[in-house]
Protein backbone atom coordinates (compact mmCIF):
# COMPACT_ATOMS: atom_id res chain seq x y z
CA UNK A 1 -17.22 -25.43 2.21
CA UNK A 2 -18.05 -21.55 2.10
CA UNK A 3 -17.19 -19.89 -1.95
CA UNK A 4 -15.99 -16.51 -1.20
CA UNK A 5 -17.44 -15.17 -4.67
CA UNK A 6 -17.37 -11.66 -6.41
CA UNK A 7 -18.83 -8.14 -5.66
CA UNK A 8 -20.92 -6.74 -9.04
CA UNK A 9 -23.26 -4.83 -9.94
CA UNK A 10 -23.97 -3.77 -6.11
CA UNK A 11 -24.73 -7.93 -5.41
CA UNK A 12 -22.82 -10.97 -4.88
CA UNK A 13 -21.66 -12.57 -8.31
CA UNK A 14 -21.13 -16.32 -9.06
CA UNK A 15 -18.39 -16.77 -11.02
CA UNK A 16 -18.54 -19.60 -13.56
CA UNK A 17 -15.00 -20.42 -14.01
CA UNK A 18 -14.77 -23.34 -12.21
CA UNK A 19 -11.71 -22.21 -10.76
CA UNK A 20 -10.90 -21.94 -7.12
CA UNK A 21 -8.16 -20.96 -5.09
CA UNK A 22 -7.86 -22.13 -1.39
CA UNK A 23 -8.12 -19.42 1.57
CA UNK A 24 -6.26 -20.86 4.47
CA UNK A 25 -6.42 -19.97 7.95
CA UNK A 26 -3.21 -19.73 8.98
CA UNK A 27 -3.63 -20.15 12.82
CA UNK A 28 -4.63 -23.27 12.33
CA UNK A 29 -3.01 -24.64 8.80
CA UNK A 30 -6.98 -25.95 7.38
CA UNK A 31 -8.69 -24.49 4.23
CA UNK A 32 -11.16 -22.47 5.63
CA UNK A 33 -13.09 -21.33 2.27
CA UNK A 34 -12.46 -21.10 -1.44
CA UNK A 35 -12.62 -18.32 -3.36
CA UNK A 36 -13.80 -18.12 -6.99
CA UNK A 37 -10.89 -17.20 -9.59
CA UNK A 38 -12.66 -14.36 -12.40
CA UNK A 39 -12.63 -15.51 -16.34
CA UNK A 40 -11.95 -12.79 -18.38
CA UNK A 41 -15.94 -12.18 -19.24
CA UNK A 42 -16.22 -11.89 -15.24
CA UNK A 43 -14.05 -8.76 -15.47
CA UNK A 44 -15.62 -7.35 -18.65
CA UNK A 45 -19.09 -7.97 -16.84
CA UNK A 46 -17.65 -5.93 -13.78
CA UNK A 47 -16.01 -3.39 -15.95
CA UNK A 48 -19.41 -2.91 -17.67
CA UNK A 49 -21.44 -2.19 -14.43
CA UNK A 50 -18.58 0.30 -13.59
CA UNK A 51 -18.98 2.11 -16.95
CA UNK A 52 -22.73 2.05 -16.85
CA UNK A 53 -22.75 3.43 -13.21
CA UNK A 54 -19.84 6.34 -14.50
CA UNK A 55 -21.98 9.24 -16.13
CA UNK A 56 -24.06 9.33 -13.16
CA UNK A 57 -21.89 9.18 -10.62
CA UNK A 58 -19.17 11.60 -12.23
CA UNK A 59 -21.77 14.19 -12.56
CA UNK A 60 -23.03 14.08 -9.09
CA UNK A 61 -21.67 17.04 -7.25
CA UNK A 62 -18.30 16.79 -5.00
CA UNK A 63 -20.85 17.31 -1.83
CA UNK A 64 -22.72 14.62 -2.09
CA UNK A 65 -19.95 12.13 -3.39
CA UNK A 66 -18.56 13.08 0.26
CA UNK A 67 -21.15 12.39 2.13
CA UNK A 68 -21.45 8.78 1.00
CA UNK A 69 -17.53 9.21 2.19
CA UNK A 70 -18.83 10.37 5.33
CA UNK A 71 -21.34 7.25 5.35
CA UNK A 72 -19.01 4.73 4.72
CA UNK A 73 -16.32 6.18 7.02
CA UNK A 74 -19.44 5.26 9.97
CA UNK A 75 -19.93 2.38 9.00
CA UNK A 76 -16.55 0.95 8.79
CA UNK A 77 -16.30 2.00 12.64
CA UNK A 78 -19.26 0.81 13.28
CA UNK A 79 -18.24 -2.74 12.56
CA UNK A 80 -14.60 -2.55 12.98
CA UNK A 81 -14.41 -5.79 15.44
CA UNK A 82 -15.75 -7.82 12.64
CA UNK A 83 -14.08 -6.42 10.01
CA UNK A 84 -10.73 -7.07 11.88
CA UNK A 85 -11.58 -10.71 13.21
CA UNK A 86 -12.65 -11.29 9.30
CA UNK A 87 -9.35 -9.98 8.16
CA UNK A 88 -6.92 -11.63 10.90
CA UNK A 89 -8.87 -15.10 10.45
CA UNK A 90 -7.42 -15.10 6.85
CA UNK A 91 -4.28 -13.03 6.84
CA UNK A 92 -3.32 -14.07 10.38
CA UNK A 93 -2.04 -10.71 11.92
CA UNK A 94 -2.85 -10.29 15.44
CA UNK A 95 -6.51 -8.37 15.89
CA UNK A 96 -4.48 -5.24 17.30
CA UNK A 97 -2.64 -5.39 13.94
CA UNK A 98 -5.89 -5.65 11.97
CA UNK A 99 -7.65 -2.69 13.46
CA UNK A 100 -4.19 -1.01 12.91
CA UNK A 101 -4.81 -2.04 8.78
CA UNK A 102 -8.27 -1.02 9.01
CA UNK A 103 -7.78 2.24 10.91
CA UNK A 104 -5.12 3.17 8.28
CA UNK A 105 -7.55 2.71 5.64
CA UNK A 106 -10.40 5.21 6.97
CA UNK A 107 -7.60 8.09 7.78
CA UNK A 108 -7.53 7.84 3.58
CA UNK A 109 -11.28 7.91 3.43
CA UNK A 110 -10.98 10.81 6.07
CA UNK A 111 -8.97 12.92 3.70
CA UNK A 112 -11.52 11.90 0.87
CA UNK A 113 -14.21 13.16 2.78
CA UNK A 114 -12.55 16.56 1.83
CA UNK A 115 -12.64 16.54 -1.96
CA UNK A 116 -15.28 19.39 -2.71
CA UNK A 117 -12.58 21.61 -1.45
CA UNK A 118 -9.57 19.52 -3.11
CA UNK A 119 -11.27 19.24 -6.72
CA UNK A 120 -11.47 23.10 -6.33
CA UNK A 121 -9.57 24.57 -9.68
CA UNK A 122 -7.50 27.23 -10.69
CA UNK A 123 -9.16 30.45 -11.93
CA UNK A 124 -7.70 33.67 -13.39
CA UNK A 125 -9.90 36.52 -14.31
CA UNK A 126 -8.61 39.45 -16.86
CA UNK A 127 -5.64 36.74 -18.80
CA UNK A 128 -6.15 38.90 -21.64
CA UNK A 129 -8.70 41.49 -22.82
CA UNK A 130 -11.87 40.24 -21.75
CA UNK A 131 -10.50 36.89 -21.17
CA UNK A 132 -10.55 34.50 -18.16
CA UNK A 133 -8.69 31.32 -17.89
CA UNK A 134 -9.50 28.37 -16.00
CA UNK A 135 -8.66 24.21 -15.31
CA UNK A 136 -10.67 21.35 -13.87
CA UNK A 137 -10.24 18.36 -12.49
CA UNK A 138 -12.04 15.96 -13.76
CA UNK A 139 -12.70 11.30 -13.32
CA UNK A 140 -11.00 9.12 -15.77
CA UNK A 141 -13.93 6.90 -15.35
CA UNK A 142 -13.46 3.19 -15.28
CA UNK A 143 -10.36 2.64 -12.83
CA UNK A 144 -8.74 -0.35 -11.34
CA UNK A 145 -6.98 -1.61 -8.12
CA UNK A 146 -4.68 -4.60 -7.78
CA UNK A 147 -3.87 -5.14 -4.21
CA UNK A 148 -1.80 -7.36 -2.12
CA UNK A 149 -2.47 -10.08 0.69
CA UNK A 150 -0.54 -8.10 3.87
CA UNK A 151 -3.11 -4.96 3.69
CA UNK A 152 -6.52 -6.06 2.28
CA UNK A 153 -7.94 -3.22 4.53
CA UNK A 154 -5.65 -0.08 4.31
CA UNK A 155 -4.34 -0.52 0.23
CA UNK A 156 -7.51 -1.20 -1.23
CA UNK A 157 -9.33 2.07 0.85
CA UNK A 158 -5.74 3.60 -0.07
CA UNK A 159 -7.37 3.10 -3.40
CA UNK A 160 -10.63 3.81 -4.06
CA UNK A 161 -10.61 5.93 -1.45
CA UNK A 162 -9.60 9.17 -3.65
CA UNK A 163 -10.57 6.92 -6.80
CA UNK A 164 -14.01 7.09 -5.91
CA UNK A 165 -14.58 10.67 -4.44
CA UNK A 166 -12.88 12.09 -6.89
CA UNK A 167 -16.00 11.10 -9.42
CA UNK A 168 -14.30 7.73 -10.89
CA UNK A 169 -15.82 4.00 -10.84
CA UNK A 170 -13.81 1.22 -8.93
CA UNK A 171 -12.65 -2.90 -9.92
CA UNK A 172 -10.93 -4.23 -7.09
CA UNK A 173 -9.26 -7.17 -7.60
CA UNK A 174 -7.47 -8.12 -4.26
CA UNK A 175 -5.20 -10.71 -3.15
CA UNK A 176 -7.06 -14.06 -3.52
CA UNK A 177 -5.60 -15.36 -0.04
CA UNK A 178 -7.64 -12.72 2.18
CA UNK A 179 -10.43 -11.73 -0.09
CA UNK A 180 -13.33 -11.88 2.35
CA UNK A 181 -12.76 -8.31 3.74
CA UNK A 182 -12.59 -6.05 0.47
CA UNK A 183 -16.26 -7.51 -0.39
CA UNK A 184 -17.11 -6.41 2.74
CA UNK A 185 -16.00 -3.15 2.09
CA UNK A 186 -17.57 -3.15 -1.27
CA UNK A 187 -21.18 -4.19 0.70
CA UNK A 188 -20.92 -1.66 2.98
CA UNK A 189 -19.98 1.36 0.10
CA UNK A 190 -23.14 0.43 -0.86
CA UNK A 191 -25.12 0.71 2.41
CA UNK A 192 -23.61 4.20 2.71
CA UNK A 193 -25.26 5.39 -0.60
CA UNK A 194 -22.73 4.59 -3.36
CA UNK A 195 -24.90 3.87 -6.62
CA UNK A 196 -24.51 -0.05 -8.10
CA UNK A 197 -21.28 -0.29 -10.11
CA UNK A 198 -19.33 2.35 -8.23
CA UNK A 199 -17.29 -0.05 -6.43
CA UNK A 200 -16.77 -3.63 -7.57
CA UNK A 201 -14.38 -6.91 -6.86
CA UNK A 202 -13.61 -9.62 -9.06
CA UNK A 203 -11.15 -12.10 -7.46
CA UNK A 204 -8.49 -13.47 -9.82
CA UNK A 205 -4.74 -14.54 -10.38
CA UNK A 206 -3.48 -13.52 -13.71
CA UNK A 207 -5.82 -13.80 -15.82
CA UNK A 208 -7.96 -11.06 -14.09
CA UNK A 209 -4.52 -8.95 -13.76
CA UNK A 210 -4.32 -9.07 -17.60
CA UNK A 211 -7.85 -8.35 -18.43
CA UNK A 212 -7.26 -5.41 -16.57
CA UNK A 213 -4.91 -4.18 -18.03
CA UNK A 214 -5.69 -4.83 -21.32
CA UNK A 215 -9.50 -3.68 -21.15
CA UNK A 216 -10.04 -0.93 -23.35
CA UNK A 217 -12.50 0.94 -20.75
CA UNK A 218 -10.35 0.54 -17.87
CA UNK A 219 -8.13 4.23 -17.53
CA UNK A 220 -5.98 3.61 -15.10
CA UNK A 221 -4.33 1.28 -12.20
CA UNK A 222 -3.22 1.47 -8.99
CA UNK A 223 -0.71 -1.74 -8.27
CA UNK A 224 1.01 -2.70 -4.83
CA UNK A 225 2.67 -6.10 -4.48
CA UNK A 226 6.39 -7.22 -5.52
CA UNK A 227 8.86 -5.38 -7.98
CA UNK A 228 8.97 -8.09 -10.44
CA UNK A 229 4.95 -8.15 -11.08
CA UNK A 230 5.09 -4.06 -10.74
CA UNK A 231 7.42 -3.57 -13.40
CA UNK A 232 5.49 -6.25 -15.25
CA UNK A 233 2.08 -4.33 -14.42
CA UNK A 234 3.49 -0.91 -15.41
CA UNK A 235 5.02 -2.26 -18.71
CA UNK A 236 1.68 -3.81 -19.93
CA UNK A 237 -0.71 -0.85 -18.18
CA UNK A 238 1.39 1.63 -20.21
CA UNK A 239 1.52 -0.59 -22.85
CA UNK A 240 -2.12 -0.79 -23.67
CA UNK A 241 -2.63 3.22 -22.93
CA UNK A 242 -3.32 3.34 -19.43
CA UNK A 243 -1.95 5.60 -16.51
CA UNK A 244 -0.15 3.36 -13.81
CA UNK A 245 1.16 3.07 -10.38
CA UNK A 246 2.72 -0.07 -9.53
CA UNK A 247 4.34 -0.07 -6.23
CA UNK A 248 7.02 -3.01 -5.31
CA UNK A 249 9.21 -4.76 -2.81
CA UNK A 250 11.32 -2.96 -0.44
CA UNK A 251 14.41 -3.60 1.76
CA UNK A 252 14.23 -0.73 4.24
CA UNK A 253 17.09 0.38 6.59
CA UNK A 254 17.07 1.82 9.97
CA UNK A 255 20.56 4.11 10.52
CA UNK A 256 21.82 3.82 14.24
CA UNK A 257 24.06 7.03 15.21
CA UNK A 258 25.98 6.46 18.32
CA UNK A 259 24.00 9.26 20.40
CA UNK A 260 21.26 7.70 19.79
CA UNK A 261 18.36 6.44 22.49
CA UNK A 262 19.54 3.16 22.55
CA UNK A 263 16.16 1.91 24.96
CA UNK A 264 14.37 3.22 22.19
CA UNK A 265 16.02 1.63 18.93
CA UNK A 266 15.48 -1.67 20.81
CA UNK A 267 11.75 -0.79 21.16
CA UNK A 268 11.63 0.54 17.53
CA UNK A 269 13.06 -1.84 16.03
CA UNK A 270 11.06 -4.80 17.81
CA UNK A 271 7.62 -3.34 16.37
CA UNK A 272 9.48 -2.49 13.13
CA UNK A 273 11.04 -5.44 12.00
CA UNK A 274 9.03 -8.43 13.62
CA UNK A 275 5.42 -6.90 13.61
CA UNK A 276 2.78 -8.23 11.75
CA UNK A 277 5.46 -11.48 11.46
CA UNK A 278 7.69 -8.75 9.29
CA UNK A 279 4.90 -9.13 6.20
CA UNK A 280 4.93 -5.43 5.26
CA UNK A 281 6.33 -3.51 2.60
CA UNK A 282 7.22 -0.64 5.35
CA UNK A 283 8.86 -2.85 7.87
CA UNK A 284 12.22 -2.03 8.93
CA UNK A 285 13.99 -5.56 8.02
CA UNK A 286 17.37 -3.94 8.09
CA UNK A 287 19.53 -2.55 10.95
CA UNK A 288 22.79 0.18 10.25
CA UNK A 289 24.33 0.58 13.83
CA UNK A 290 27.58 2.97 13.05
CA UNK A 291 30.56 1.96 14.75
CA UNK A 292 31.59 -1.14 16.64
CA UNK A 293 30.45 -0.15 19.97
CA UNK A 294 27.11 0.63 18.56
CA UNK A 295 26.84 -2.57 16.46
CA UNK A 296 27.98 -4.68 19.61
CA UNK A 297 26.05 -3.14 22.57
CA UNK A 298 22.68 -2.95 19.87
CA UNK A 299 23.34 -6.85 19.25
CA UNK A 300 23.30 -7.21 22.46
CA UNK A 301 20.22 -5.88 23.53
CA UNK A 302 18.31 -7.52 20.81
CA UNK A 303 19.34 -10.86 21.53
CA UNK A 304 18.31 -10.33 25.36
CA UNK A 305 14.92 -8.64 23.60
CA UNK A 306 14.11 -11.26 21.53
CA UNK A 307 13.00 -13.49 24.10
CA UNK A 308 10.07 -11.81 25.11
CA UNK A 309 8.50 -11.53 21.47
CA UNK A 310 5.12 -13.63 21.80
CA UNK A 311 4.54 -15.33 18.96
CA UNK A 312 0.69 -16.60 19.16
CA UNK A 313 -2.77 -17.42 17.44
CA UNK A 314 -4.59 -13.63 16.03
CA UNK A 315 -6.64 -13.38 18.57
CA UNK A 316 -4.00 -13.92 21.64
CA UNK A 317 -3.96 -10.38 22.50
CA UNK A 318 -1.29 -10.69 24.44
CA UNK A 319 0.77 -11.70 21.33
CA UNK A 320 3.30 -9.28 19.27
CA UNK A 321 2.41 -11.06 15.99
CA UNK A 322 0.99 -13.96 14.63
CA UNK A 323 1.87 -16.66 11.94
CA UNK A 324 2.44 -15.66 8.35
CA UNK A 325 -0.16 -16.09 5.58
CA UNK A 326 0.20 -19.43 4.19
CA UNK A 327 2.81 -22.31 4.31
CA UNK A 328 4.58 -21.56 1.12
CA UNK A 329 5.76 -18.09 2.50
CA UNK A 330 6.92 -19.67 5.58
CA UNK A 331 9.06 -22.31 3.90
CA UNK A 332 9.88 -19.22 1.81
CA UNK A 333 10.82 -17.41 4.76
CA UNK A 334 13.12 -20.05 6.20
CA UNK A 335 14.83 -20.70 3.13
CA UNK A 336 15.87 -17.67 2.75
CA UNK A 337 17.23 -17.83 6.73
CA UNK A 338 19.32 -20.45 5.43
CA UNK A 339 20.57 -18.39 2.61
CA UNK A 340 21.79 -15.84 4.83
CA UNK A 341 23.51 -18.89 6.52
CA UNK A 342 24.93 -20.14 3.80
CA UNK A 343 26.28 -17.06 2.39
CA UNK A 344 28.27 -16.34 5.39
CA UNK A 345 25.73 -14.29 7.44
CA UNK A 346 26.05 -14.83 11.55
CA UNK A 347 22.68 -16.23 12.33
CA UNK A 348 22.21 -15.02 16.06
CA UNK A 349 19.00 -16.02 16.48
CA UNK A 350 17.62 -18.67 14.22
CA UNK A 351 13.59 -18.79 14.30
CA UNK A 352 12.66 -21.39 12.19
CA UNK A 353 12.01 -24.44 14.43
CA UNK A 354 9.05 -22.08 16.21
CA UNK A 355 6.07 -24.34 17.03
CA UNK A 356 3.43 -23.06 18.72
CA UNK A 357 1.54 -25.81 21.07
CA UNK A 358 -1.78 -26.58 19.98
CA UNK A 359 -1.56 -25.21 16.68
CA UNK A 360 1.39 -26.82 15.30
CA UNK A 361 -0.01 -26.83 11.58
CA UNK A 362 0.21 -23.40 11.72
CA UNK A 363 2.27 -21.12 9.45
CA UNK A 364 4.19 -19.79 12.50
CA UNK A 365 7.70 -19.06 12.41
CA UNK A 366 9.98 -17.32 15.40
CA UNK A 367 11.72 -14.25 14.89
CA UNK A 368 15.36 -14.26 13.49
CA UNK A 369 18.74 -12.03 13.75
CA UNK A 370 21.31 -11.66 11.75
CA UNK A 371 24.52 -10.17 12.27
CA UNK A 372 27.49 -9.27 9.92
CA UNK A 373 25.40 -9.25 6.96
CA UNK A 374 27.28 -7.83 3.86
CA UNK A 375 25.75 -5.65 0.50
CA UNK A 376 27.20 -8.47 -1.49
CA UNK A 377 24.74 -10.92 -0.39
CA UNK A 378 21.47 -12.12 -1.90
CA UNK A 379 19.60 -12.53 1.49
CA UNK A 380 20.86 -9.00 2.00
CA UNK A 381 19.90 -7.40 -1.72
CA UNK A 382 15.84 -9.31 -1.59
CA UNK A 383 12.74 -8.84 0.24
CA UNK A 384 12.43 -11.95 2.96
CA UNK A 385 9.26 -10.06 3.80
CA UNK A 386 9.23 -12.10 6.97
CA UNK A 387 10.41 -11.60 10.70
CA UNK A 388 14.11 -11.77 10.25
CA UNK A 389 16.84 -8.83 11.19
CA UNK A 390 19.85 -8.47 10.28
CA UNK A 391 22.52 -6.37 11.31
CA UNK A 392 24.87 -4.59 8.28
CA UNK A 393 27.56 -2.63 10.28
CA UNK A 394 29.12 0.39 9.27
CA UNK A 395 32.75 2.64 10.37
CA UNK A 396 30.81 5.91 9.74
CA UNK A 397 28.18 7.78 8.70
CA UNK A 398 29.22 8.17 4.71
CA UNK A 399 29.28 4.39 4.33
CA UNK A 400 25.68 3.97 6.64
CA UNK A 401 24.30 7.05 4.34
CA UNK A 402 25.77 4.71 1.13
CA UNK A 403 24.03 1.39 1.82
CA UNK A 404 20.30 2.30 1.25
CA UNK A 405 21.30 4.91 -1.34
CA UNK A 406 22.40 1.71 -3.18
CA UNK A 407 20.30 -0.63 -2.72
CA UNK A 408 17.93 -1.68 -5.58
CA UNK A 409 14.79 -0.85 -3.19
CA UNK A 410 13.81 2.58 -2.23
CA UNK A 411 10.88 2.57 0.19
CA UNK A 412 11.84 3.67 3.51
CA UNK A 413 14.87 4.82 5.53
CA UNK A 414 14.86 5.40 8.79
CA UNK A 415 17.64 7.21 11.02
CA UNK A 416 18.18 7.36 14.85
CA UNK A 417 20.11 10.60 16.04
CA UNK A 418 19.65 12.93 18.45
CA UNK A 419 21.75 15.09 16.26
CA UNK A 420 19.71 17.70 14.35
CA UNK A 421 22.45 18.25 12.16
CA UNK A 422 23.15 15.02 11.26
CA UNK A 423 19.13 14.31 10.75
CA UNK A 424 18.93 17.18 8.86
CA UNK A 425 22.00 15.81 6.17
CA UNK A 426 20.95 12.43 6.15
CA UNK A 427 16.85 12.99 5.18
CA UNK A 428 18.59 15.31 2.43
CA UNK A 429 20.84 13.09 0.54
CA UNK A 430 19.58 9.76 1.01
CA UNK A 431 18.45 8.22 -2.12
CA UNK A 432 14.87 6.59 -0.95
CA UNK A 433 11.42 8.15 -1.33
CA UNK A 434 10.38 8.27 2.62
CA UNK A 435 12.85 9.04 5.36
CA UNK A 436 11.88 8.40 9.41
CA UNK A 437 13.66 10.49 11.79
CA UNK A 438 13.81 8.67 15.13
CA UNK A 439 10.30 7.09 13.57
CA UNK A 440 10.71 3.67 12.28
CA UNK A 441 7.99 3.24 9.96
CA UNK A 442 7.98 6.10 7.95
CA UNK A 443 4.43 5.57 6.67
CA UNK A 444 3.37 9.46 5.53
CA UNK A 445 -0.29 10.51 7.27
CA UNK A 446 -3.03 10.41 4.90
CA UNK A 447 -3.28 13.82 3.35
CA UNK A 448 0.30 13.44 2.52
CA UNK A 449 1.78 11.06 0.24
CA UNK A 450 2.94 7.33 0.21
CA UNK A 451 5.96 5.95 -2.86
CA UNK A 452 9.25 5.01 -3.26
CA UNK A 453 11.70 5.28 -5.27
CA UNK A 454 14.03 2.69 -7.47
CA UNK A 455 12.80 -0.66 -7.88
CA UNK A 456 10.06 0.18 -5.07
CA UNK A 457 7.75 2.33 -7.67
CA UNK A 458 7.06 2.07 -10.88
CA UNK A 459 5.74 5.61 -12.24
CA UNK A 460 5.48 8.96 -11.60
CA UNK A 461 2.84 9.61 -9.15
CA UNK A 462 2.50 8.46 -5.69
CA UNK A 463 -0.74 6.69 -3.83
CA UNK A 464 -3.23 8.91 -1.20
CA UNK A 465 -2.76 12.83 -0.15
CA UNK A 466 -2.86 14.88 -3.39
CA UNK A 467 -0.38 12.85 -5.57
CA UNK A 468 -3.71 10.65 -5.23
CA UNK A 469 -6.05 13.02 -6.66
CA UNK A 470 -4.04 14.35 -9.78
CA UNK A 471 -3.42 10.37 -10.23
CA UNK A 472 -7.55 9.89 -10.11
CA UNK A 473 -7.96 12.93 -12.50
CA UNK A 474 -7.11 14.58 -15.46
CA UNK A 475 -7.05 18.48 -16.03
CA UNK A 476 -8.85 20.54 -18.22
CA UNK A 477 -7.65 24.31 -18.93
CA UNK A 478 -10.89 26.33 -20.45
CA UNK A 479 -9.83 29.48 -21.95
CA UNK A 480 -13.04 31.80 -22.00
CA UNK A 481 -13.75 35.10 -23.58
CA UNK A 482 -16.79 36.99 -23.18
CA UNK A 483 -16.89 40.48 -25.47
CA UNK A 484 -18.88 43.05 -24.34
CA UNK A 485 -19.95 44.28 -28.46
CA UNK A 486 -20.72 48.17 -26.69
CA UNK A 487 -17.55 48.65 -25.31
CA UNK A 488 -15.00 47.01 -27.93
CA UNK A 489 -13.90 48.26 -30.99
CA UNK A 490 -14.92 46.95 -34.37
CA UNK A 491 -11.80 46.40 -35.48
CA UNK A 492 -10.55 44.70 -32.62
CA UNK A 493 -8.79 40.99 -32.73
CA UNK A 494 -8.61 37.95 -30.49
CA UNK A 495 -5.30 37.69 -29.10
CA UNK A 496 -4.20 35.13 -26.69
CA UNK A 497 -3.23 36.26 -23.24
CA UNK A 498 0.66 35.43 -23.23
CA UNK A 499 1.19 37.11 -26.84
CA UNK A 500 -0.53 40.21 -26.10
């Protein structure tokens, strides 16, 4: 059986643990590889290479830091159909889906590829007699990325992306069920010029997530996964001195007004809520339709839309999505279905006795809708993080404004108007950190930035776009005077600019 093993020191690292963790493919239900789980001398070892490889790499000018951006960016396109069979063959999203995660990834590196003119500082000449004041921005130096299973492509680049350009050196540790792509990605930093130790991955479960966080070398970390292991990864980051981002769970709501393009909620919300088998933190899980006629003529539609959903193996390209990462999540999955069920919740659409011929040990599972879903129940207040809809119905806007301004998540919102106005109010008020307008996945571009609010981010600055790069960097404020001995008076005295 193939040992998926770690990236370090620019080379392929055999771990020594004797630990293993199973990487599944889920089209088919087998073990398909193991991967090696990191002891904590594994992670030192990386976190020495990145150290070692820091000085050099921080001092080589913004220019040339980008062009090994520029490199890398090539070469990811270059081999983006294997790089997207590798990662659909253990995640199990459909290969559309995977370029999708991929493409997402370089639009980061894109905006990365910019950073001589984003590290540019802040200058003022004349502050104060014969005084000129300016700031930097300058690399931690040893930095870290914990990433989840669902992106293995976009969040790590996300990541180290702006980590890296910026003048910092990487440790990836991703998800241990799809960990074949981020070496990958490490292998081919290297081929585009990045010096050994820039950009490592160790594998791991806990024990590599706590000597991260506890390594004295390692400055900060960037964290995506559930709320419960955020807050626990922002707590012990902090904790031990570090800066931190730890991105969680979400529950994200879609708003239906009554003017709004009904053809094109259906549409929306299709992609939204069962794409990529609903395993993404962005998805659109829940549905707000204001107003009984709304609520029953959207119900409607979805159950007659439902049908032609195409559940299939990753590379049926014909398929909307494919089966979810591992068996565990499915059973996960369906238990919560039955949850919803049990708590009262009108199951519409139940899609957990989806078997998909020829590949019945796969983790498949059909989509699901919900309708009359209430705040007060579990399945309503948790991430399923599966593809299962439900409907929450509300008399009017106030109350459908109310229900993700509550909620303990505060990803995404999304609203469906064709009222301005209303738009306008709603994108204001709402108490959630990204807000889609007639756009279902409010995902920001690139040189923007991505982060929630409430239980959905833990911290103060957000991931990519310039939140990124004042996350990656500190500041440095130089205060420089330079007397001219001819031209000032003997008797003359420093005195700093804003007393003078």
């Amino acid at each position: 059986m193939r040992d998926i093993n770690h990236f370090i020191d620019g080379a392929s690292f055999t771990g020594t643990s004797g630990r293993f963790g199973d990487v599944f493919n889920p089209n088919t239900g087998e073990v398909q590889a193991r991967v090696q789980l990191a002891t904590v001398a594994e992670m030192d070892r990386a976190v020495q290479s990145a150290q070692a490889a820091f000085e050099g790499w921080a001092s080589t000018n913004p220019q040339r830091r980008a062009r090994v951006m520029f490199e890398f960016k090539r070469l990811v396109e270059a081999n983006m159909n294997e790089l997207a069979e590798m990662l659909s063959s253990e995640h199990g999203k459909v290969i559309a889906d995977s370029r999708g995660d991929v493409q997402r990834g370089l639009e980061v590196i894109e905006f990365a590829c910019g950073i001589p003119h984003v590290l540019k500082g802040e200058y003022t000449h004349g502050a104060g007699p014969g005084i000129d004041v300016y700031a930097m921005r300058q690399p931690l130096g040893v930095v870290a990325g914990i990433t989840p299973f669902n992106f293995p492509a976009m969040i790590p680049m996300w990541m180290f992306g702006v980590a890296i350009a910026v003048g910092n050196t990487f440790i990836l540790k991703p998800s241990e069920r799809d960990p074949s792509l981020p070496v990958r990605l490490a292998e081919l930093m290297m081929e585009a010029g990045a010096p050994k130790g820039v950009l490592n991955v160790v594998h791991g479960d806990k024990v590599a997530v706590d000597a991260i966080l506890t390594h004295d070398l390692v400055h900060a970390v960037s964290f995506v996964g559930s709320s419960d292991i955020a807050h626990y990864v922002y707590q012990t980051g902090a904790a031990h001195g570090k800066r931190v981002q730890a991105m969680g769970g979400a529950k994200n709501h879609g708003i239906v007004l009554p003017d709004a393009d009904m053809d094109q909620v259906i549409k929306d919300l299709s992609g939204a809520a069962f794409g990529s088998a609903g395993e993404r933190c962005m998805a659109l899980p829940i549905v707000v339709p204001v107003g009984k006629k709304t609520a029953d003529e959207l119900r409607e539609r979805m159950v007659a839309e439902i049908p032609s959903m195409r559940v299939g193996v990753s590379t049926d390209d014909g398929a909307h999505y494919g089966p979810v990462v591992s068996a565990q999540h499915r059973d996960r999955i369906a238990n919560w279905i039955a949850t919803g069920v049990k708590e009262g919740a009108e199951l519409v659409v139940d899609g957990r006795d989806f078997s998909l011929q020829g590949h019945e040990k796969g983790f498949f599972i059909g989509p699901s809708l919900f309708d009359n879903v209430t705040p007060d129940m579990s399945a309503y207040k948790e991430e399923i993080f599966g593809p299962v809809l439900q409907i929450v119905r509300a008399a009017n806007f106030e109350e459908a404004l109310a229900l993700p301004s509550k909620h303990q998540y505060g990803n995404g919102v999304a609203i469906f108007t064709q009222n301005g106005r209303a738009a306008r109010d709603f994108a204001s008020r709402v108490n959630v950190g990204m807000v889609g307008i007639n756009v279902p996945i409010p995902v920001p571009v690139a040189y923007h930035t991505f982060g929630g609010w409430k239980r959905s981010a833990f911290g103060d600055t957000n991931q990519h776009g310039m939140e990124g790069v004042k996350f990656w960097t500190k500041v440095k404020t130089v205060t420089a005077r330079w007397p001219d001995s001819e031209l000032e008076h003997a008797d003359s005295s420093f005195v700093i600019p804003t007393m003078g």
